[in-house]
Protein backbone atom coordinates (compact mmCIF):
# COMPACT_ATOMS: atom_id res chain seq x y z
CA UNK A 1 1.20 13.34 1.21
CA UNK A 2 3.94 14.27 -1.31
CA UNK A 3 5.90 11.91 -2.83
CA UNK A 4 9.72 12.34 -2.61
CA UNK A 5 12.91 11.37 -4.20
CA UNK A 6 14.29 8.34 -2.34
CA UNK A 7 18.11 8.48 -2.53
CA UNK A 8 21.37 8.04 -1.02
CA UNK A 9 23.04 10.68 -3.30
CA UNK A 10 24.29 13.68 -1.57
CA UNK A 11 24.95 15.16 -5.47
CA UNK A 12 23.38 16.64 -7.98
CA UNK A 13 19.95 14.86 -7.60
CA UNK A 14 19.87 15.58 -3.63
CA UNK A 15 19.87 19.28 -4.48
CA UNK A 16 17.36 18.69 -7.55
CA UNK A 17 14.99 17.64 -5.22
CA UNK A 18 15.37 20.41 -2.73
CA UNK A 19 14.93 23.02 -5.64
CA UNK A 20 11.49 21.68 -6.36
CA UNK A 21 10.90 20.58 -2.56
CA UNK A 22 11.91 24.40 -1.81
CA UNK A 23 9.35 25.64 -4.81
CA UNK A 24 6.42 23.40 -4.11
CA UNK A 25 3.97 26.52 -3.98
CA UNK A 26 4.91 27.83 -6.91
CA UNK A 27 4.67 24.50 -8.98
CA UNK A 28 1.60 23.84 -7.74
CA UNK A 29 0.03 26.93 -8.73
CA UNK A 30 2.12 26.52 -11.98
CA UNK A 31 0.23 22.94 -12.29
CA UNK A 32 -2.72 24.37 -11.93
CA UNK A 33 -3.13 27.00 -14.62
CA UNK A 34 -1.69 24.50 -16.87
CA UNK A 35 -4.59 21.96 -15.95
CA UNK A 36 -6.87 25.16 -17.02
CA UNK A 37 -5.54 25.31 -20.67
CA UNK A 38 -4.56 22.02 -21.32
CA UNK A 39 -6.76 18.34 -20.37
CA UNK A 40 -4.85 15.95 -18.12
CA UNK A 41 -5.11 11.98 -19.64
CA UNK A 42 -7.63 10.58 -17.32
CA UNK A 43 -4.62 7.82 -15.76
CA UNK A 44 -0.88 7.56 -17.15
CA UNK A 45 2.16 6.38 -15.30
CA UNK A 46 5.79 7.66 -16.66
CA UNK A 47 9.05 5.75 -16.54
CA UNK A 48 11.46 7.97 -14.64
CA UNK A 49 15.26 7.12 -15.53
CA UNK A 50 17.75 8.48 -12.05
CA UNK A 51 21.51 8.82 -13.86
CA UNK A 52 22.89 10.24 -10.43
CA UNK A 53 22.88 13.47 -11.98
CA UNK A 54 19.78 14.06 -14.12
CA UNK A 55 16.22 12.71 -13.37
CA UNK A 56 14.22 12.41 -16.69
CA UNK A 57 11.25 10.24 -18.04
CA UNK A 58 12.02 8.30 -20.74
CA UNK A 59 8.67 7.05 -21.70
CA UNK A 60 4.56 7.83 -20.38
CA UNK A 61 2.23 5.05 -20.82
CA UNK A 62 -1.54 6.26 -21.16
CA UNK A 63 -2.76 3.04 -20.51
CA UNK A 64 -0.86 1.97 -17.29
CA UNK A 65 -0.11 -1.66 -16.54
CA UNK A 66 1.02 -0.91 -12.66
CA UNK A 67 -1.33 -0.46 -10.48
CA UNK A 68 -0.79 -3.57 -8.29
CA UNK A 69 2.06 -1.66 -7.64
CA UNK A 70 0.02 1.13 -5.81
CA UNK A 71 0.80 0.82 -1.89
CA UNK A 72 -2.21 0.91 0.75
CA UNK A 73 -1.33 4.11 1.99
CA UNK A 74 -1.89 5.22 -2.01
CA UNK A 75 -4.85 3.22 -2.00
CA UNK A 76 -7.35 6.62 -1.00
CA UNK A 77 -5.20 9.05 -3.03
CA UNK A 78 -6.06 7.13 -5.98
CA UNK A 79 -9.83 6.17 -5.57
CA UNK A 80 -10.28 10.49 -4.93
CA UNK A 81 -8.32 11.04 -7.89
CA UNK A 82 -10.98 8.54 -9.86
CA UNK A 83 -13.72 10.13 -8.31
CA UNK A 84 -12.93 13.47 -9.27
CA UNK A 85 -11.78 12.04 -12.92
CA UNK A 86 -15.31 10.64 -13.46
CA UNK A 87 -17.22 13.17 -12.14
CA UNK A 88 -15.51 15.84 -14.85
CA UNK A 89 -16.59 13.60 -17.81
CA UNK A 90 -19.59 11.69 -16.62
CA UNK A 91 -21.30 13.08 -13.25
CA UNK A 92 -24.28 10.48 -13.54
CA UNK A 93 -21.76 7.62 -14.15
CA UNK A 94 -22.99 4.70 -12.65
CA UNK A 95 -21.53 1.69 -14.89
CA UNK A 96 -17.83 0.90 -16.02
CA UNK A 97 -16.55 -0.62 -18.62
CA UNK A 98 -12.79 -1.92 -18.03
CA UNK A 99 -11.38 -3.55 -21.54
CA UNK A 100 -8.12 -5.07 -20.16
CA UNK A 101 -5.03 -6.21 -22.41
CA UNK A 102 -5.24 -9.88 -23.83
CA UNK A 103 -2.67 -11.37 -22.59
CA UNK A 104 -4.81 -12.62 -19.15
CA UNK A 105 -2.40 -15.43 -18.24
CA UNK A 106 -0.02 -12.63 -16.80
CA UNK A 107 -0.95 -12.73 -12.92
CA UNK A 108 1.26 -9.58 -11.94
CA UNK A 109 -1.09 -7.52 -15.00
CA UNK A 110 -4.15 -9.58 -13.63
CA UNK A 111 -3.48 -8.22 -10.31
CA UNK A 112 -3.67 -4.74 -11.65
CA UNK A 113 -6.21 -5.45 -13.24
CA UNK A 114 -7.80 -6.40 -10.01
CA UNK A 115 -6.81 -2.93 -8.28
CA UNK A 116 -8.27 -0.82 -10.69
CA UNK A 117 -11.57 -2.33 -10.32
CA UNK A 118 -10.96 -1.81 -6.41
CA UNK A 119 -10.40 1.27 -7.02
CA UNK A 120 -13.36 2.25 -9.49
CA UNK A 121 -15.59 0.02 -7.23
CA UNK A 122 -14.49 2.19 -4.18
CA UNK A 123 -15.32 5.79 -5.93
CA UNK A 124 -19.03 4.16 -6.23
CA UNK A 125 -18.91 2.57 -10.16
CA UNK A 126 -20.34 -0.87 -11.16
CA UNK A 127 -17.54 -1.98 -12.49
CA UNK A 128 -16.97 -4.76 -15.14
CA UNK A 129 -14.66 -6.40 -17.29
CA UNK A 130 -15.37 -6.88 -21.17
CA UNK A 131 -12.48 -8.24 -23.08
CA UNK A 132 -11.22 -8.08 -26.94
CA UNK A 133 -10.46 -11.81 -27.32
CA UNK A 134 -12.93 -13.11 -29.54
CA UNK A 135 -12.04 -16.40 -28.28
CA UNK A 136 -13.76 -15.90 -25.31
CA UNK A 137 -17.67 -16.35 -25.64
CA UNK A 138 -18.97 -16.72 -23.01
CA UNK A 139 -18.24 -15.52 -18.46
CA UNK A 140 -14.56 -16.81 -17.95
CA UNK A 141 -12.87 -16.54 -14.27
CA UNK A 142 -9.59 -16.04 -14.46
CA UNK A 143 -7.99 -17.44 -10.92
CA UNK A 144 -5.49 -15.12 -9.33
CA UNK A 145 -2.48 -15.71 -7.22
CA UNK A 146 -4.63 -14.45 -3.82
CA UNK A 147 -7.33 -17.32 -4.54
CA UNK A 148 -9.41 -14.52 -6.17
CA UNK A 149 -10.69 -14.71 -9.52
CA UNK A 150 -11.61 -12.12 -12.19
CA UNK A 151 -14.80 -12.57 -14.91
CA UNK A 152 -13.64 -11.43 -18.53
CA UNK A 153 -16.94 -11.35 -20.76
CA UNK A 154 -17.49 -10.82 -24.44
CA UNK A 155 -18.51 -7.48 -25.25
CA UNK A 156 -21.43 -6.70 -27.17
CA UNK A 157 -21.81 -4.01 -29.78
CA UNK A 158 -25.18 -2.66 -29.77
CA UNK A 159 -25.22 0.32 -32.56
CA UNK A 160 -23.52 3.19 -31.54
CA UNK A 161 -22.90 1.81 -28.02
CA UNK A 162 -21.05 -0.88 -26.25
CA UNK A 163 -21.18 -3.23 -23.54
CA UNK A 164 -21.88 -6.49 -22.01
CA UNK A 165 -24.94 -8.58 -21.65
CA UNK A 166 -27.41 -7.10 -19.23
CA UNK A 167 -24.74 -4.40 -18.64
CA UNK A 168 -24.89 -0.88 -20.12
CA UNK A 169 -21.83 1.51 -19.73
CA UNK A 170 -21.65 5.09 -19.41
CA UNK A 171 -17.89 5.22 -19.59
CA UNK A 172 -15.52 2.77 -21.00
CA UNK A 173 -12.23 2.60 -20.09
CA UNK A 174 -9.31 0.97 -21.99
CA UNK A 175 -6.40 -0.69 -20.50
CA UNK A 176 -5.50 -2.12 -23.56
CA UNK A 177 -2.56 0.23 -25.62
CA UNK A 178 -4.11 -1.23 -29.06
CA UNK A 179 -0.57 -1.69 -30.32
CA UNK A 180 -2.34 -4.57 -32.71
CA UNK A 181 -4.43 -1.83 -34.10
CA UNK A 182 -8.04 -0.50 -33.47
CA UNK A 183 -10.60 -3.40 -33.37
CA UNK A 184 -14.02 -2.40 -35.21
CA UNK A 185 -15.95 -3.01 -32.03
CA UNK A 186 -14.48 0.12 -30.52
CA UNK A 187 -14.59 2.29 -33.42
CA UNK A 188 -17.71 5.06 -33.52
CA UNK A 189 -18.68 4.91 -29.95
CA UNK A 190 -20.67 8.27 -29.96
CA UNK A 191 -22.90 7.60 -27.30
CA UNK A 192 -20.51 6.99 -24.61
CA UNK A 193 -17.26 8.26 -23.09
CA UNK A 194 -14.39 6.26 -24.37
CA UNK A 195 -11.04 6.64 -22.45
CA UNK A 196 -8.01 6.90 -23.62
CA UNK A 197 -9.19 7.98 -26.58
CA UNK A 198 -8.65 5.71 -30.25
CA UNK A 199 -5.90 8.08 -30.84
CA UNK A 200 -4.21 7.56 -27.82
CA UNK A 201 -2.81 3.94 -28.65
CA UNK A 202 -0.18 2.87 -30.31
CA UNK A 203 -1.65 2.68 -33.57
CA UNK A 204 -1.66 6.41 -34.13
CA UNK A 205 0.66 7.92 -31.10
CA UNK A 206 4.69 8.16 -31.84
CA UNK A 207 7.39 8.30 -28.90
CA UNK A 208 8.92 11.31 -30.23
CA UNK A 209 6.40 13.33 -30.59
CA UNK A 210 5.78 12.89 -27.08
CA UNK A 211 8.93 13.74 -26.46
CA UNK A 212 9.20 16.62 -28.55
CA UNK A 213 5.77 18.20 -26.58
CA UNK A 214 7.61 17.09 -23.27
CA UNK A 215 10.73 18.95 -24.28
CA UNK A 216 8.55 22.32 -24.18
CA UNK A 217 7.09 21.61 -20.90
CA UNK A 218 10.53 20.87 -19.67
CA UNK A 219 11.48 24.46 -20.76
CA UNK A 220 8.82 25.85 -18.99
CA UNK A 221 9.12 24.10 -15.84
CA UNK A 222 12.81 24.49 -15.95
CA UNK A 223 12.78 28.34 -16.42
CA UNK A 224 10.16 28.43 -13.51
CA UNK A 225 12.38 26.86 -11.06
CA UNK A 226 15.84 28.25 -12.93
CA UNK A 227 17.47 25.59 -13.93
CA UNK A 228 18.73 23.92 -16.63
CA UNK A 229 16.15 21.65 -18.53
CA UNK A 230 18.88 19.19 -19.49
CA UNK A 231 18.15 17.85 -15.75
CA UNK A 232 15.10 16.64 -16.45
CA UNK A 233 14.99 16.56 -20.20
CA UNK A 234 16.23 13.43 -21.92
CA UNK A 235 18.15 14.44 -25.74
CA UNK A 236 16.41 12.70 -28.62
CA UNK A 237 16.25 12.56 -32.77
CA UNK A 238 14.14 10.79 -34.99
CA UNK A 239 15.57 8.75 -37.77
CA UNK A 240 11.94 8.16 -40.13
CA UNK A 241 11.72 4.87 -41.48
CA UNK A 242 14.25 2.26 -40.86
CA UNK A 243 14.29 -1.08 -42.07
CA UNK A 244 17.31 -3.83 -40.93
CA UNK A 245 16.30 -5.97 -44.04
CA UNK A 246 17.57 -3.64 -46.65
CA UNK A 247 19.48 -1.27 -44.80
CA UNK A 248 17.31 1.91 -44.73
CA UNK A 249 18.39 4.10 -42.84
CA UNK A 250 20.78 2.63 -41.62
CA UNK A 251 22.93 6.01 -42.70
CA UNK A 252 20.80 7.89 -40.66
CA UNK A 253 20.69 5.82 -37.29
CA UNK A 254 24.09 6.17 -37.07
CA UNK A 255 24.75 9.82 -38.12
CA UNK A 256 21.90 10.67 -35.60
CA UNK A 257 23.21 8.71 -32.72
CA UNK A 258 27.08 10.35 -33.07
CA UNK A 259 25.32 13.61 -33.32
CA UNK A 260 23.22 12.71 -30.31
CA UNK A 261 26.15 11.28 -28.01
CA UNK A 262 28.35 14.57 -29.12
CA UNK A 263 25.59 16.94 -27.89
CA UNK A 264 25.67 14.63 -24.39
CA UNK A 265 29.97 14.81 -24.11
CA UNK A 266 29.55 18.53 -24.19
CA UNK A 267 26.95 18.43 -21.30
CA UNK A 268 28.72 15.87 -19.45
CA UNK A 269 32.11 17.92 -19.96
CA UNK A 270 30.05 21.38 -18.77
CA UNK A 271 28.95 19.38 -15.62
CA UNK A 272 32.27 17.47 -14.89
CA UNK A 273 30.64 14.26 -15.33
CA UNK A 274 33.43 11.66 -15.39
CA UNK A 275 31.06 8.62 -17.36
CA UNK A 276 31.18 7.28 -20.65
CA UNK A 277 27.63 8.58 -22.31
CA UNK A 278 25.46 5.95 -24.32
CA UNK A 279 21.91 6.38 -25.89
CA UNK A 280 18.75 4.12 -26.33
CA UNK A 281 17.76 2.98 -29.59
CA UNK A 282 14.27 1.96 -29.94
CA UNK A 283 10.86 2.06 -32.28
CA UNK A 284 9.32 4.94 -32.47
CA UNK A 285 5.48 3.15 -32.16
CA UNK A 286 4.83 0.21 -29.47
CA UNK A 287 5.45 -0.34 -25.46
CA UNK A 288 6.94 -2.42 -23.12
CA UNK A 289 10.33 -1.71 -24.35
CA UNK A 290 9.78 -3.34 -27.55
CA UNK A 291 13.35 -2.91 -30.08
CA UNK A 292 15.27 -1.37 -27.16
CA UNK A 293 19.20 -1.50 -27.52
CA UNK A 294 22.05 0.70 -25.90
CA UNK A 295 24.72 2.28 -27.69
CA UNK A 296 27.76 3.96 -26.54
CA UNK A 297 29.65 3.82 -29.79
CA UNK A 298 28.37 4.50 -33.39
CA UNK A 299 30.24 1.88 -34.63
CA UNK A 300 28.08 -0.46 -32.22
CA UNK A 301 25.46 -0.20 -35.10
CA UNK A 302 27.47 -1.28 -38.02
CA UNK A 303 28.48 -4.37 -35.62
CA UNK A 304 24.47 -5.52 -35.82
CA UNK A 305 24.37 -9.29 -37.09
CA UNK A 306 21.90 -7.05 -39.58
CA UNK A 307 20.55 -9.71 -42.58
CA UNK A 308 21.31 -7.02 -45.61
CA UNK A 309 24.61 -6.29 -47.47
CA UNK A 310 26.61 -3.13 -45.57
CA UNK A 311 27.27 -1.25 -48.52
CA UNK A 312 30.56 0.46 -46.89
CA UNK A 313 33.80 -0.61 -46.63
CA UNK A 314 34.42 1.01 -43.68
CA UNK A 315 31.43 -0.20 -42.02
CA UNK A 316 32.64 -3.88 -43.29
CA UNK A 317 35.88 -2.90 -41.48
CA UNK A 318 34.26 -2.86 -38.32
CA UNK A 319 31.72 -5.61 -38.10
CA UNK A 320 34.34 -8.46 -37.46
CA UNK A 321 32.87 -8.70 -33.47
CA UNK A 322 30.86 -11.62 -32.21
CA UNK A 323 29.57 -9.11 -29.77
CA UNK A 324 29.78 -11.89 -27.14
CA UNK A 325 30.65 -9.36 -24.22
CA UNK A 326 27.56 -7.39 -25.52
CA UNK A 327 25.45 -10.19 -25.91
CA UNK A 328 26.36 -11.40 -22.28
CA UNK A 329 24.88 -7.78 -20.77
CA UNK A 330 22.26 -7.99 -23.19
CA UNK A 331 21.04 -11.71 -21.56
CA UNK A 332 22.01 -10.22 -17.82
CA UNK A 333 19.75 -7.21 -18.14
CA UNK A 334 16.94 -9.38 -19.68
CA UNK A 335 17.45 -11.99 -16.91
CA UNK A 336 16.92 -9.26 -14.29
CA UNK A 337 13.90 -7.63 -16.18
CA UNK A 338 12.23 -10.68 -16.37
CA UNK A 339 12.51 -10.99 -12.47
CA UNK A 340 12.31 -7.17 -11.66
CA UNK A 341 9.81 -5.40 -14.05
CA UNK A 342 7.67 -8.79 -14.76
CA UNK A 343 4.64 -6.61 -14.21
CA UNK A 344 4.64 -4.84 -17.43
CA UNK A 345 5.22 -7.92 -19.54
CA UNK A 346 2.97 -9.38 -22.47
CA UNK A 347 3.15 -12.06 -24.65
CA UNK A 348 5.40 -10.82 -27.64
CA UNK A 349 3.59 -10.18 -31.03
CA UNK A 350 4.51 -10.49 -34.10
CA UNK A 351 6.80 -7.38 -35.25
CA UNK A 352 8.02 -7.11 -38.63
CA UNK A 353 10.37 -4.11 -39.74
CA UNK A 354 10.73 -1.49 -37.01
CA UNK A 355 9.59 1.76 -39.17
CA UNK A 356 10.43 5.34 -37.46
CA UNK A 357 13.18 4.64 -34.59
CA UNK A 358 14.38 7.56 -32.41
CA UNK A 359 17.38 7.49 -30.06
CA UNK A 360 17.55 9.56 -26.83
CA UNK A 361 20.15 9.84 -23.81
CA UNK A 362 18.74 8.64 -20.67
CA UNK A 363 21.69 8.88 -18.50
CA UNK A 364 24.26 6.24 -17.16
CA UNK A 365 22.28 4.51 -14.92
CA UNK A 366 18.84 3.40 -15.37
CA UNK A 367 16.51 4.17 -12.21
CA UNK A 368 13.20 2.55 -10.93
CA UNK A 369 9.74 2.25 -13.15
CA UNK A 370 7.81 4.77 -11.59
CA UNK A 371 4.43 3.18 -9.50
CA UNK A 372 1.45 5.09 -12.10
């Protein structure tokens, strides 16, 4: 079974996908030496962004919130693919730990929730849920929109291992992104397999340097099939610490962004692409699309109803807009996440200042979330 682009295009992205179509032997032998030097995550899913003339992901998550998503015909695909994950790291693996996000009222995350235990269940694992809400002390079914249910238990820490009463893990694996940090009870597990790793989360990991180690795969990949990387690359900077209180860097926000949407005209004018470019704003730590805004103009950003003085007076000049037009697409596109992409959603956390933002291009029209 190989997946395939699903399009109506008969441009740029149609021939795309016949170029790696036509050179499936040699990427899979290209995939495979890779896999030799270089450890795959044990599960990801990537958000793939289709601009009718470039295909690029815009963001991996390496704890994946989608698998509901997963269609039967998948269903097999994915419980080899576990199989053959455990039996790399843990051959004897009998028990699973699954440490699920807190937010357990979500019934489109419960349900993948409820197909990754199918699926760990099906490649022979006891599989179990232990959860980080402290809260919870005791079994707690969690009812599911099928009339199903799911048990969340409190873990228990044991020395240097962890896991739930009268239930002792060889592998734990998180599906929980830690953005609110690393809890004690997962710290100096040294007896078991722990996957992702602690440094996988959001506490440590940054978007651009993801980006930055995609960019040289991109190169690779692109000189293998001969063909520009820009096609499957998205552009990006990274601004360091920025703070809409005081105004830090604010300066360089908006000297990166008109740097980053010049470099796109010129690719756009060497392509003959007849659109007006724009670029994503967003933190540089934390998921589900947390601080996300578009930009097609720099000036957008001095327009911000930002809470500190703008020390410029040409900056002053331009914020005189009640952005209502913007603030109309802004609600539209919410409206239509809410009903689209509900899956991925959480209950919102407390953010303060949003340190370290990058900005990258990711085309004119957003595509699909990708299916992990």
């Amino acid at each position: 079974m190989v997946p395939h682009l699903v399009t109506a295009l008969t441009g740029p992205i149609n021939e795309l996908e016949q170029r790696i179509l036509d050179s499936m032997p040699a990427i899979e032998r290209w995939f495979r030496l890779e896999w030799m030097e270089h450890t795959p995550p044990f599960y990801t899913s990537v958000d793939v962004r289709n601009a009718g003339f470039k295909l690029a992901p815009v963001d991996t998550n390496l704890f994946p919130g989608g698998f509901n998503n997963l269609t039967e015909e998948m269903l097999p695909l994915a419980v080899q693919a576990a199989m053959a994950a455990i039996e790399k790291i843990c051959p004897e693996a009998k028990n699973l730990l699954l440490i699920p996000e807190k937010h357990t009222r979500n019934t489109f995350y419960l349900t993948n929730v409820q197909r990754l235990m199918q699926i760990f269940t099906q490649a022979g694992l006891n599989v179990r849920l232990g959860t980080l809400d402290e809260t919870i002390a005791a079994p707690t079914e969690i009812a599911l929109p099928d009339g199903s249910s799911l048990k969340l238990e409190p873990l228990v820490r044991t020395r240097g291992r962890l896991g739930l009463k009268d239930f002792d893990p060889c592998t734990i694996l998180l599906n929980n992104d830690l953005s609110a940090g690393i809890p004690k009870v997962l710290e100096n597990l040294h007896e078991q397999y722990l996957l992702p790793p602690l440094h996988a989360g959001w506490a440590v990991r940054r978007k651009t340097n993801h980006f930055q180690a995609y960019e040289e795969v991109a190169k690779k990949f692109a000189k293998l099939l001969g063909m520009d990387p820009w096609l499957i690359n998205p552009m990006f900077a990274r601004c360091g610490e920025v703070n809409f209180s005081d105004g830090t860097g604010a300066d360089c926000l908006m000297s990166n962004a008109e740097a980053l949407l010049g470099k796109i005209r010129r690719k756009y004018k060497e392509y003959g692409i007849n659109e007006k470019p724009f670029i994503i704003v967003k933190a540089d730590a934390g998921t589900y699309g947390m601080g996300i805004m578009t930009v097609r103009d720099p000036k957008e950003l001095a327009e911000l109803s930002l809470a500190h003085t703008v020390g410029n007076a040409v900056e002053n000049a331009y914020r005189r807009s009640d952005l209502f037009e913007r603030r109309r697409a802004l609600m539209q596109d919410w409206a239509a996440w809410c009903a689209v992409v509900q899956p991925d959603t959480e209950e919102a956390s407390a953010v303060g200042d949003e340190p370290e933002l990058e900005v990258a291009d990711a085309g004119e029209h957003d595509g699909a979330r990708s299916a992990p």
